[in-house]
Each structure stands twice: as C-alpha cells, then as structure tokens.
N, C-alpha and C. Protein backbone atom coordinates (compact mmCIF):
# COMPACT_ATOMS: atom_id res chain seq x y z
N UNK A 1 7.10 8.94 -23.84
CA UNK A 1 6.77 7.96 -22.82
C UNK A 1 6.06 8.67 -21.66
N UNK A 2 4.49 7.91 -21.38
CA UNK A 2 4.08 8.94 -20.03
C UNK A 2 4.86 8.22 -19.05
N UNK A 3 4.80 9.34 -18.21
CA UNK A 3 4.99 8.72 -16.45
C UNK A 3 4.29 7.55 -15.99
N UNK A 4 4.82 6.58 -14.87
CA UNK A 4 3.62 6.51 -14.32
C UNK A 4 3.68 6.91 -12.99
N UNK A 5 2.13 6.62 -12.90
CA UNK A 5 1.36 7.42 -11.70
C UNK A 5 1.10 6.22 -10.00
N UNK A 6 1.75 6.68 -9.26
CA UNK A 6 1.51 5.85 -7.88
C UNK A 6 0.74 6.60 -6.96
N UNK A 7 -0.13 5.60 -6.26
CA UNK A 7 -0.88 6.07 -5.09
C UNK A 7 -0.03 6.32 -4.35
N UNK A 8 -0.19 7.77 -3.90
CA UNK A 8 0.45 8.09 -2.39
C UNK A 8 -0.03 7.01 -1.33
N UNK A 9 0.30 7.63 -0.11
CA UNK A 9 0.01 7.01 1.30
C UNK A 9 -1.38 7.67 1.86
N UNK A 10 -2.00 8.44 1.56
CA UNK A 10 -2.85 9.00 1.65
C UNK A 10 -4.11 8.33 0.79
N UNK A 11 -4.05 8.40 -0.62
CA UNK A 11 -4.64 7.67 -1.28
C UNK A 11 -4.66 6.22 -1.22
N UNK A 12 -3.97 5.72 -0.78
CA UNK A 12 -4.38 3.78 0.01
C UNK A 12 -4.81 4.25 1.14
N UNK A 13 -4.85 5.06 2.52
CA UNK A 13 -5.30 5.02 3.22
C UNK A 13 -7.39 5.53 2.89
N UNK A 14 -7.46 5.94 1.85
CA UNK A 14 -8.65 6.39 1.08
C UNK A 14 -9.64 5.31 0.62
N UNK A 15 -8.58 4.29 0.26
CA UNK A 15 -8.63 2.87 -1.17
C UNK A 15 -8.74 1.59 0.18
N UNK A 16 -8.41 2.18 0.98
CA UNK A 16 -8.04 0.59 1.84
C UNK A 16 -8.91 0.48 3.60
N UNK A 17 -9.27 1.79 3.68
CA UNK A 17 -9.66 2.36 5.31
C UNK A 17 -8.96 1.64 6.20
N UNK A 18 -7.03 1.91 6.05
CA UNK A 18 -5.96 1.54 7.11
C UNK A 18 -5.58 2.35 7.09
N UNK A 19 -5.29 2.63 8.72
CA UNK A 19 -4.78 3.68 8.52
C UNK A 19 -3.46 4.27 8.89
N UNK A 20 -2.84 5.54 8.87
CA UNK A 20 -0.87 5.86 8.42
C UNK A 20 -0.12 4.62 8.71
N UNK A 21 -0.62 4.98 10.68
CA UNK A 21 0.43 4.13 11.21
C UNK A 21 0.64 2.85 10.99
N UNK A 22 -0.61 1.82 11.09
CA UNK A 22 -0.50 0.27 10.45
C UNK A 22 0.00 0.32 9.48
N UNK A 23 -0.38 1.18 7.87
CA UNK A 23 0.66 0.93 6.87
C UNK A 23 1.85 1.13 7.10
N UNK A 24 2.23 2.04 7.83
CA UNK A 24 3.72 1.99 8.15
C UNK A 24 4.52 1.50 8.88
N UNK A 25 3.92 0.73 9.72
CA UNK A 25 4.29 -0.30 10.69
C UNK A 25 4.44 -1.93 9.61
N UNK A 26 3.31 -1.67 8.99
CA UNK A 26 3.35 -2.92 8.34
C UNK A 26 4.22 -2.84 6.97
N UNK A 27 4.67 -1.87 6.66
CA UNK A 27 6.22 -2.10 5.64
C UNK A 27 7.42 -1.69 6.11
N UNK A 28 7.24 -1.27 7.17
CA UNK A 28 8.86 -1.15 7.97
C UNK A 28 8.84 -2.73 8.59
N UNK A 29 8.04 -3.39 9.09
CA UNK A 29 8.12 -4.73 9.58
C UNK A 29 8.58 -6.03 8.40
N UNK A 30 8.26 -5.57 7.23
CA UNK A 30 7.78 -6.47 6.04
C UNK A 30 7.00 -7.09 6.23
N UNK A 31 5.71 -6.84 6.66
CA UNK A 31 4.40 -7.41 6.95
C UNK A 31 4.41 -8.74 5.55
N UNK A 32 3.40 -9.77 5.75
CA UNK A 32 3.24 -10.20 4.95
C UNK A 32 1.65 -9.66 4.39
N UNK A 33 1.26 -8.86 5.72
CA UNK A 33 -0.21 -8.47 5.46
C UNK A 33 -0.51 -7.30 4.47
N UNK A 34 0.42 -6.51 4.39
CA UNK A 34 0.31 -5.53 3.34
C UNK A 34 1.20 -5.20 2.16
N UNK A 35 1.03 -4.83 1.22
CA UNK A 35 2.54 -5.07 0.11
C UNK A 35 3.15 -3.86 -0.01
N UNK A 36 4.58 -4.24 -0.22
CA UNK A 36 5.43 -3.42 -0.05
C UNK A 36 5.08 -2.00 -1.25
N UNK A 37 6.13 -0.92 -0.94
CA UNK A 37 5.74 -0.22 -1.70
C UNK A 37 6.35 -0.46 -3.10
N UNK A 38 5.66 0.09 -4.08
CA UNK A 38 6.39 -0.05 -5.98
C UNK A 38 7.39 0.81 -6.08
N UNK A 39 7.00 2.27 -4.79
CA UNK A 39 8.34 3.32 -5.29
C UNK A 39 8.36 3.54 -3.53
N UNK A 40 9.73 3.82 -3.35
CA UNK A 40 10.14 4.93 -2.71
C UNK A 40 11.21 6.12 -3.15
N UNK A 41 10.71 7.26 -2.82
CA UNK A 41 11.65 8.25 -2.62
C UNK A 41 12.31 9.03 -1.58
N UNK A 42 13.41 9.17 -1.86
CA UNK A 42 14.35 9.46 -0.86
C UNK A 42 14.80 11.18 -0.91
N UNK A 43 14.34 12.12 -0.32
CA UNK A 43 14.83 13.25 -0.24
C UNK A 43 14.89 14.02 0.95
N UNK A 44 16.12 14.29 1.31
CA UNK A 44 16.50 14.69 2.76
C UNK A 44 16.61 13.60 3.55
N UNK A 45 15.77 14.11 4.70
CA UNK A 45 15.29 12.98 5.44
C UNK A 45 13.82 12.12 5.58
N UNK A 46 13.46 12.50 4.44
CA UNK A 46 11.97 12.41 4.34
C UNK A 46 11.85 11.17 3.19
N UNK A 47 11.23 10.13 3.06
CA UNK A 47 10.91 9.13 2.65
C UNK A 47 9.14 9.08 2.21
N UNK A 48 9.08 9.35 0.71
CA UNK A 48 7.61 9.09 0.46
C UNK A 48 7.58 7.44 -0.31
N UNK A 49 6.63 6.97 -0.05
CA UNK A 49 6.04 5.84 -0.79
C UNK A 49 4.76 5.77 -1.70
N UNK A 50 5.18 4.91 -2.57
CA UNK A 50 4.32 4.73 -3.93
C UNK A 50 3.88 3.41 -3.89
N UNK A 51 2.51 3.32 -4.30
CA UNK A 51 1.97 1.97 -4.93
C UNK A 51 1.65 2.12 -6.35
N UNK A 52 1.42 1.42 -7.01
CA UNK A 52 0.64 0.89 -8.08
C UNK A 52 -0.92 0.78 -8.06
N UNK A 53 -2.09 2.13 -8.58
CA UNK A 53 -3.09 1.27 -8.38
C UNK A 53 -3.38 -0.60 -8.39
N UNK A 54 -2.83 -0.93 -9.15
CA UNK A 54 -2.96 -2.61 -9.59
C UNK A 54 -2.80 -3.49 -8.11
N UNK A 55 -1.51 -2.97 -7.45
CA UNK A 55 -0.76 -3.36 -5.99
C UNK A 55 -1.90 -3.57 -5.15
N UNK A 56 -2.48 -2.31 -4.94
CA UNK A 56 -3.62 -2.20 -4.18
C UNK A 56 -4.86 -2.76 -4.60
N UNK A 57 -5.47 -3.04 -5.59
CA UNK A 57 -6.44 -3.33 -5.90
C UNK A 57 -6.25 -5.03 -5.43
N UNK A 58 -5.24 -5.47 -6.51
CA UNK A 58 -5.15 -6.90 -5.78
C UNK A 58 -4.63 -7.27 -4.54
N UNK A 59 -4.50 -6.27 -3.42
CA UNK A 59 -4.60 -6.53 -1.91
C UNK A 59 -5.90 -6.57 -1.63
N UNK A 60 -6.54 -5.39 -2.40
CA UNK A 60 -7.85 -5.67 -1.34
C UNK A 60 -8.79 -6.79 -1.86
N UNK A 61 -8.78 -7.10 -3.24
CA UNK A 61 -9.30 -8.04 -3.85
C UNK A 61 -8.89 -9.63 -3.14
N UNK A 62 -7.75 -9.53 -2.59
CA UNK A 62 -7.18 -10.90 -2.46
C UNK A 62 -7.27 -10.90 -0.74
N UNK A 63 -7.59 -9.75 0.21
CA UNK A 63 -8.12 -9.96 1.50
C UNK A 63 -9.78 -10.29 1.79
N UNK A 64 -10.37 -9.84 0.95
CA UNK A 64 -11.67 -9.74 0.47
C UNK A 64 -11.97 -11.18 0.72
N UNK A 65 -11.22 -11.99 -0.38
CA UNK A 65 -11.19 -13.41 -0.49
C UNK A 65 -11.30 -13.82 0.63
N UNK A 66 -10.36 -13.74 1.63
CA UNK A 66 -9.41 -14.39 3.05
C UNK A 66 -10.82 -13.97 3.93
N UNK A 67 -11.53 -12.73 3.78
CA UNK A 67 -12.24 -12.63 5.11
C UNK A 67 -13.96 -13.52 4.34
N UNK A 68 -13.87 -13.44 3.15
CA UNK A 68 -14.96 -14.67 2.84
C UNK A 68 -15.45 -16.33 3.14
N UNK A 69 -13.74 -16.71 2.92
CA UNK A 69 -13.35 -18.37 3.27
C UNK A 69 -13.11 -17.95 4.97
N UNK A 70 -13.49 -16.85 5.64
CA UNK A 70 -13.75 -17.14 7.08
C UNK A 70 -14.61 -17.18 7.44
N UNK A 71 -16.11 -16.88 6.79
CA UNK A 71 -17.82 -16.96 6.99
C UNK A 71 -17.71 -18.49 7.03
C-alpha cells in the first residue's frame, strides 16, 4: 500500500498565494473560507498540517467560481 502524500502549509501557500498567517487564522477560526486540514500531526508542541492535493484544487476551483458570478 503507498502512502499518501499531503500538501504541506508551505505548498498551499505556493498553490493558493495566501499567505501563513490567514491560513492559520482561517483554520483555527473554522473559517468557512478555507478548508480544514485532511491531516494533522501532533509532535511535542508543534502541530503540522496536511491537505489533499484534491482539497485544494477544489478550493481554488470553487473560489474561482465565486469571484466570476461577481463580474
């Protein structure tokens, strides 16, 4: 069985041009504007987050939309 593979926080900030702090503001809030993460990990005190390419793609695909039906 392969792994799978999640975008860091770095790599959506790459994929999305938002940047640390809004993503992290906007899933510590439970934004409705950005989606939560697919993984977190927990070691120490340090907390990394994972997406799903797919997660991300259909955020930006589905804001894309939202800033079109505003022209």
């Amino acid at each position: 069985m392969m792994a799978t593979e999640y975008m860091s926080i770095t790599d959506v900030i790459e994929k999305t041009a938002i940047n640390r702090t809004t993503i992290l503001y906007r899933i510590r809030k439970n934004s409705k504007g950005f989606p939560q993460p697919d993984a977190i990990i927990r070691h120490d005190k340090l907390v990394t987050y994972g997406w799903l390419p797919e997660t991300i793609n259909n955020y930006i695909i589905t804001n894309k939309k939202k800033e079109n039906n505003n022209d």
